[in-house]
Structures are given as structure tokens and as C-alpha cells.
Protein backbone atom coordinates (compact mmCIF):
# COMPACT_ATOMS: atom_id res chain seq x y z
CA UNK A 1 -14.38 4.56 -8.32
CA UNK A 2 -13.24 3.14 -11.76
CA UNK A 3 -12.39 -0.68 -11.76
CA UNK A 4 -8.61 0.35 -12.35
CA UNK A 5 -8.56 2.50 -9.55
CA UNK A 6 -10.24 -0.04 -7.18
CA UNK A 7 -7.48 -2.54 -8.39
CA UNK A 8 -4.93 -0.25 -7.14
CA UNK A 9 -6.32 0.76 -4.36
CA UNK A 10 -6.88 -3.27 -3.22
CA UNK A 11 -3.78 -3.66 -4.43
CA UNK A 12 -1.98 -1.20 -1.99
CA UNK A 13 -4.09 -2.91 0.73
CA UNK A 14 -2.47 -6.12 -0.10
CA UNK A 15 1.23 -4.46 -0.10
CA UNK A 16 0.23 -2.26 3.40
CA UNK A 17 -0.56 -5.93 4.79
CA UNK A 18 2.23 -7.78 3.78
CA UNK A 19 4.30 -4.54 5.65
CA UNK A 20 2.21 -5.18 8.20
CA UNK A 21 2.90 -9.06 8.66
CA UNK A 22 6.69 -9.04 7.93
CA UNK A 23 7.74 -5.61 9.99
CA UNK A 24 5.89 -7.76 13.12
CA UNK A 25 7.13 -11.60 12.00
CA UNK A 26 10.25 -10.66 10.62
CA UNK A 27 13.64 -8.76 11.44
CA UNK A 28 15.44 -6.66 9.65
CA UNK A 29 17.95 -8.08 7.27
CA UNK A 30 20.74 -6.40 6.25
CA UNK A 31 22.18 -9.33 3.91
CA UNK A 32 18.60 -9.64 2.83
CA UNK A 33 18.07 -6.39 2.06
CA UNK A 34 21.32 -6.00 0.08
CA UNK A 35 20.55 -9.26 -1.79
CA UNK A 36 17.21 -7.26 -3.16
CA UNK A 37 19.30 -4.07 -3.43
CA UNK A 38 22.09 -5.69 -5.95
CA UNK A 39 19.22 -7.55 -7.93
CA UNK A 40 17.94 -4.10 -8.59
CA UNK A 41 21.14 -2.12 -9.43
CA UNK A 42 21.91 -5.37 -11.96
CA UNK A 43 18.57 -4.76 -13.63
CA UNK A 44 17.08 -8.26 -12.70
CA UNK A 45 13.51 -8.29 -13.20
CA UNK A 46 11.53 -7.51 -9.77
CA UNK A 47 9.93 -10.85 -9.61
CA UNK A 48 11.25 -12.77 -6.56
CA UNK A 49 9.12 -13.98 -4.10
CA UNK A 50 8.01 -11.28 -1.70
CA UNK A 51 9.70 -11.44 2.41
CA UNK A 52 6.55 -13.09 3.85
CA UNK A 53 6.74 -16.19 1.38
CA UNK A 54 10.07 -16.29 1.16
CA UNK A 55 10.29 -16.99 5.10
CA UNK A 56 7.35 -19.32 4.26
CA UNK A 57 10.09 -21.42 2.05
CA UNK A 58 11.93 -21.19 4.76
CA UNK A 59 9.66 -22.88 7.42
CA UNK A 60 8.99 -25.47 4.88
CA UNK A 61 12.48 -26.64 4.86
CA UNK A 62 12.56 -26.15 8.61
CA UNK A 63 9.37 -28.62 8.86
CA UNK A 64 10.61 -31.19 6.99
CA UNK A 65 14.12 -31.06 7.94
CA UNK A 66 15.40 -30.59 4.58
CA UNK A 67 18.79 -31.55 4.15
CA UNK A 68 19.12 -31.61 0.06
CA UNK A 69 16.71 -28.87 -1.61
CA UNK A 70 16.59 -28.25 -5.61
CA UNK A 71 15.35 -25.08 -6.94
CA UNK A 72 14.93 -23.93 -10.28
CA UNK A 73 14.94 -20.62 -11.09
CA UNK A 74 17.88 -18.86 -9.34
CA UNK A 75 17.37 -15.18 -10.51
CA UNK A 76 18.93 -12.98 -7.73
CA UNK A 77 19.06 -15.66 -5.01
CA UNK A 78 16.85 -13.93 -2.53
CA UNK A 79 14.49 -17.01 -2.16
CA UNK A 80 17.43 -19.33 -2.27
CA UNK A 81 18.87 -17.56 0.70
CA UNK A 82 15.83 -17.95 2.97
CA UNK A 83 16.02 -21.98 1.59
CA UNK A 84 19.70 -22.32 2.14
CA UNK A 85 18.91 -20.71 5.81
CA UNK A 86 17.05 -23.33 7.09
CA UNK A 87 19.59 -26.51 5.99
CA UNK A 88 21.58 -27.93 8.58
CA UNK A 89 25.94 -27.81 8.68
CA UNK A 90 26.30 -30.40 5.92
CA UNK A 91 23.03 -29.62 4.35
CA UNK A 92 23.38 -28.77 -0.01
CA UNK A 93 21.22 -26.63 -2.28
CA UNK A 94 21.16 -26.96 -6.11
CA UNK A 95 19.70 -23.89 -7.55
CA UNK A 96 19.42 -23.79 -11.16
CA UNK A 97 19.72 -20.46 -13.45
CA UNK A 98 19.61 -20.34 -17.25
CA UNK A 99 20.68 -16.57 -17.37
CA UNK A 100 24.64 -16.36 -16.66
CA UNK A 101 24.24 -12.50 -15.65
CA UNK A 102 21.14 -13.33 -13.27
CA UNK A 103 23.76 -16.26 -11.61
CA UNK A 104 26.35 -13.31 -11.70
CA UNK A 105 24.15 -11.53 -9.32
CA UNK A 106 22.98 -14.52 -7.48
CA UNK A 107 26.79 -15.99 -7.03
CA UNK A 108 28.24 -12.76 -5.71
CA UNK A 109 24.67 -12.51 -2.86
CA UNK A 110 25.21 -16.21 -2.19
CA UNK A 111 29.09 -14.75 -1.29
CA UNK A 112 28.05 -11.64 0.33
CA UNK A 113 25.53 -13.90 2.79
CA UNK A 114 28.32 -16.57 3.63
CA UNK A 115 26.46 -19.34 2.52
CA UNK A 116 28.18 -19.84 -1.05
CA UNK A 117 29.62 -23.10 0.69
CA UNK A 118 25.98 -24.52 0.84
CA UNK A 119 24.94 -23.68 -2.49
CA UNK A 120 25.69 -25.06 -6.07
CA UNK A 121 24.72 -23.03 -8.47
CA UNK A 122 24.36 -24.36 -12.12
CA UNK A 123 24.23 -22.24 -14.98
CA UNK A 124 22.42 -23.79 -18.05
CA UNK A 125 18.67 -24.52 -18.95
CA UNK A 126 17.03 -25.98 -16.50
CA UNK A 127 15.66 -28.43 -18.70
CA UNK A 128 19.60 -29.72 -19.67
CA UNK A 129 20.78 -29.63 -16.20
CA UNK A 130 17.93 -31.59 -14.62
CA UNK A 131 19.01 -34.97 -16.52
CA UNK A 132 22.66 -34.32 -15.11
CA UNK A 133 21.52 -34.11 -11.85
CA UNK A 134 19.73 -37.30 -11.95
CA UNK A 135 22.82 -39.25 -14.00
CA UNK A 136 25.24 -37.31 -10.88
CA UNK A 137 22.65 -39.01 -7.86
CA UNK A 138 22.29 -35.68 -6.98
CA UNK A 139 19.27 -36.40 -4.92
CA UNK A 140 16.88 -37.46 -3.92
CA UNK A 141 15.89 -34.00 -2.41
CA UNK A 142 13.39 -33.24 0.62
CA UNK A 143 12.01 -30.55 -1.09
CA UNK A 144 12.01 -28.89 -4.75
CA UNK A 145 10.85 -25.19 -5.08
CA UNK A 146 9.74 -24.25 -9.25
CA UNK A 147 10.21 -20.69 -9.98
CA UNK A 148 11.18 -20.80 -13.60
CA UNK A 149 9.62 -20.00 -17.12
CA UNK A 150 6.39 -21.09 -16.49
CA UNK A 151 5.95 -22.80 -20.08
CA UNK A 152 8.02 -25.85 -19.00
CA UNK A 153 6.24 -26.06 -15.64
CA UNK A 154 5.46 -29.30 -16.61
CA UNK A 155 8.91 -30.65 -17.77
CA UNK A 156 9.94 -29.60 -14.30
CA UNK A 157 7.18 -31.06 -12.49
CA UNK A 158 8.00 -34.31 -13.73
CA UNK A 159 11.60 -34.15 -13.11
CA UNK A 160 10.65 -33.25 -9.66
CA UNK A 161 8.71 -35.96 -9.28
CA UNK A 162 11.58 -37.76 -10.29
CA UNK A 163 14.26 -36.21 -7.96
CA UNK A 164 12.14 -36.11 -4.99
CA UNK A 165 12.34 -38.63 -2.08
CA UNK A 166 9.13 -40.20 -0.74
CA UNK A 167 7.35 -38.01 1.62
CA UNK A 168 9.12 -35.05 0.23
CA UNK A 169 7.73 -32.00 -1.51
CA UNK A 170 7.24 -29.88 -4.53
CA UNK A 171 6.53 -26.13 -4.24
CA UNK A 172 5.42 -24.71 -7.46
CA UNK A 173 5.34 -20.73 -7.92
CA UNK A 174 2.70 -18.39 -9.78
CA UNK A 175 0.23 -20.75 -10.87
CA UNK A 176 -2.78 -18.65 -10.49
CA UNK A 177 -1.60 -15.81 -12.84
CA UNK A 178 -3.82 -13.03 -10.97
CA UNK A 179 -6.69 -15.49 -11.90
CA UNK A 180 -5.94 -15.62 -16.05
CA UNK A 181 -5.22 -19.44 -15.07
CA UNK A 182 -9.06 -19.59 -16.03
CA UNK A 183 -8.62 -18.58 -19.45
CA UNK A 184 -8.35 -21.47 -21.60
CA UNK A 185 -8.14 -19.37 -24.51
CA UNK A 186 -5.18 -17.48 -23.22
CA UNK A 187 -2.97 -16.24 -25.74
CA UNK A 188 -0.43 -15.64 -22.75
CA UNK A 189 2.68 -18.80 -22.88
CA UNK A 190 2.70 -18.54 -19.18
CA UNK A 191 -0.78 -19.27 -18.80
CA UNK A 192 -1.12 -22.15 -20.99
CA UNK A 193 1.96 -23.69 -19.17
CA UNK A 194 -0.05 -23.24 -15.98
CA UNK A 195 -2.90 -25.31 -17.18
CA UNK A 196 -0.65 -27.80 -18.50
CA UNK A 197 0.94 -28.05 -15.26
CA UNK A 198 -2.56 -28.54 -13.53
CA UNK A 199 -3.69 -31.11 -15.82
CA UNK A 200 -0.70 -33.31 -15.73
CA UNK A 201 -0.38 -32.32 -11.52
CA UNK A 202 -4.45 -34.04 -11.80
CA UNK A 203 -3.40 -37.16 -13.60
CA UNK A 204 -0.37 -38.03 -11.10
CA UNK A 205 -1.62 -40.72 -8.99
CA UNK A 206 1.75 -40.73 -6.50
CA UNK A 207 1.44 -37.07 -5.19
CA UNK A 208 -1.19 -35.73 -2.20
CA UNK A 209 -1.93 -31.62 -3.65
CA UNK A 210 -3.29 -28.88 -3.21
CA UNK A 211 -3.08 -25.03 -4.60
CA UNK A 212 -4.03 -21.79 -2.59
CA UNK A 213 -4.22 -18.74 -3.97
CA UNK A 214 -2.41 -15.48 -2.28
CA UNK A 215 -2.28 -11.66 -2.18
CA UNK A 216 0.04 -9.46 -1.34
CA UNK A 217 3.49 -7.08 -2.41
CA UNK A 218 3.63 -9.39 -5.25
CA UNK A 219 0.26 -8.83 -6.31
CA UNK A 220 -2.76 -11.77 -6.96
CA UNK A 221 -0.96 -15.32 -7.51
CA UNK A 222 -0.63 -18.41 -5.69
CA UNK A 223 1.52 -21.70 -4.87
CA UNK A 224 0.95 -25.48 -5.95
CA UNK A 225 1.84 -27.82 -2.68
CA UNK A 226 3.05 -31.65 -3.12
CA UNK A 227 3.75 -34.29 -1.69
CA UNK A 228 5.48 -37.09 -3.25
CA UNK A 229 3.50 -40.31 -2.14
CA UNK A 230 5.66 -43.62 -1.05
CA UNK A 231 6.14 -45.80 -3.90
């Protein structure tokens, strides 16, 4: 068997597993499912997180009994559903989306699902937003989930660091890169912001982290775990 064809063969393993795991561990989902379904028909990108780690957001913010949660990188909303799920009555979610049409999308899902009421979405760079929130005492937030251009991973890691309370956490996205995170000479933006994000992640001395690499629908990535460390 050719190396391509082992890849996609490995890589259907992967996707039969994740079926697997999430037809046992999770319930159809009608608003879910149509959340995915309007993403598609409004020609967003297919890159939100697969079921399986979306519900893992979503135990995550059940575990720590997340009240205020900050993501950035809105897309179609699917994994700021699963977040917005697990917040209590009075419980907020700032989600932040640079592309208006993506927070099109997103707004009308976040309608569709009834949690609109939970959820303020902001429609700029993150980058220009993230200083407003701070100015506004938005937070601090129990728990900040990255899923944005990954060349200013580390522009948001530090205003997460900023934002979050002490003892919360940071949840960074795709920072394994189907292992091209190795590659210093990578000619690929998204790669070199990955590093950058690891080697100012090593330098912090206030954070507890760890990375763990996954497979699955979404292919060969992984997630960067922190915890913000009492001042």
C-alpha cells in the first residue's frame, strides 16, 4: 500500500472511531445538527471542532463551573453552543468573530438554539476587541477557548492570560498541525505561529500546561491545556 493510501485508510479509521465514540456518548442533536448544516449551506469553511471535542469543551466548563467563558474564533458557533450549554441561568459567553458573514451564520444558530440571550457576539479582530474587553471588566473568565488564525496565537495567549481568573483555564486549538509543528523551517504562517505560541506558553512562569495530541473526524491535531496559576 502507497504511503497516501495508508494515510487515508488510517485516516478513515480515525473518522469510523470518532462515529463510534459519539453515536454511543452522545445523542442526537437536532439544533446541533442544523447548526453544522447552515455553516455548510453559508459556505463556512469545515473546520469546527469535531462532536466528540466539542462535548469535551463542554465538560470543561461543566468541571470548572464556568460562569463567564471567552472564545475567540466564532465561525459557525457550533463549539460555542456546546460552551454556552454548560453555563448556568445567569452565566455569559463572549465569542469573538472577525468575519461579519461567519457571525451572520453564527448569530442566526445562536437564535435557532435559544441561547442568543447567553451569548455576545463581537464582530471585529480579535486582536481590537480583546483590549475592549479588558477596558469594559468584561472578565475575568473561568475559561478561554483559542480557535482563531493561528499566527496571532500568541497575541491571544497573552490576552488570555490576562482575562483569565486564577485557577481558570486556557484551551488552545490545532497546535500540532498533523505534526508540521516540528518543522522549524516551515514556510506555513500557521505553523510558525504554533511554535511561537509554544515558546512564549514555555517562558510563562504563572500557568501549569500541558499539550496532547488527537486523532479523529478532524484529522491529526491536538489541544494546548492551562491553567492560570494564583498570583
Amino acid at each position: 500500500m502507497s504511503g497516501q493510501g495508508a494515510n487515508e485508510s488510517t485516516e478513515a479509521v480515525w473518522s469510523a472511531v470518532d462515529d463510534y465514540l459519539t453515536g454511543h456518548l452522545l445523542p442526537d442533536d437536532p439544533v446541533l445538527a442544523a447548526t453544522l448544516e447552515a455553516s455548510t449551506a453559508a459556505g463556512l469553511p469545515p473546520i469546527a471542532v469535531s462532536a466528540a471535542q466539542g462535548q469535551m469543551l463542554h465538560l470543561f466548563a461543566l468541571m470548572l463551573g464556568a460562569r463567564r467563558i471567552l472564545e475567540i474564533g466564532t465561525l459557525g458557533g457550533y463549539s460555542t453552543l456546546f460552551l454556552a450549554r454548560a453555563l448556568p441561568a445567569d452565566g455569559r459567553l463572549v465569542t469573538l468573530e472577525a468575519m461579519p458573514h461567519h457571525a451572520e451564520v453564527a448569530a442566526a444558530n445562536f437564535k435557532r438554539a435559544g441561547l442568543d440571550h447567553k451569548i455576545d457576539l463581537r464582530v471585529a479582530p480579535a486582536i481590537e476587541t480583546l483590549p475592549k474587553l479588558e477596558a469594559e471588566g468584561a472578565g475575568p473568565f473561568d475559561l478561554v477557548f483559542i480557535d482563531a488564525d493561528k499566527p496571532s496565537n500568541t497575541d491571544y495567549l497573552r490576552w488570555a492570560l490576562r482575562l483569565t481568573r486564577p485557577g481558570g483555564i486556557i484551551i488552545c486549538d490545532n497546535v500540532v498541525r498533523n505534526g508540521a509543528v516540528l518543522d522549524g523551517a516551515s514556510a506555513d504562517a500557521s505553523v510558525q505561529g504554533v511554535r511561537r505560541f509554544f515558546d512564549a506558553l514555555s517562558a510563562e512562569t504563572g500557568v501549569t500546561a500541558t499539550a496532547i495530541q488527537t486523532v479523529g473526524a478532524k484529522g491529526y491535531d491536538g489541544f494546548a491545556m492551562i491553567r492560570v496559576c494564583a498570583a
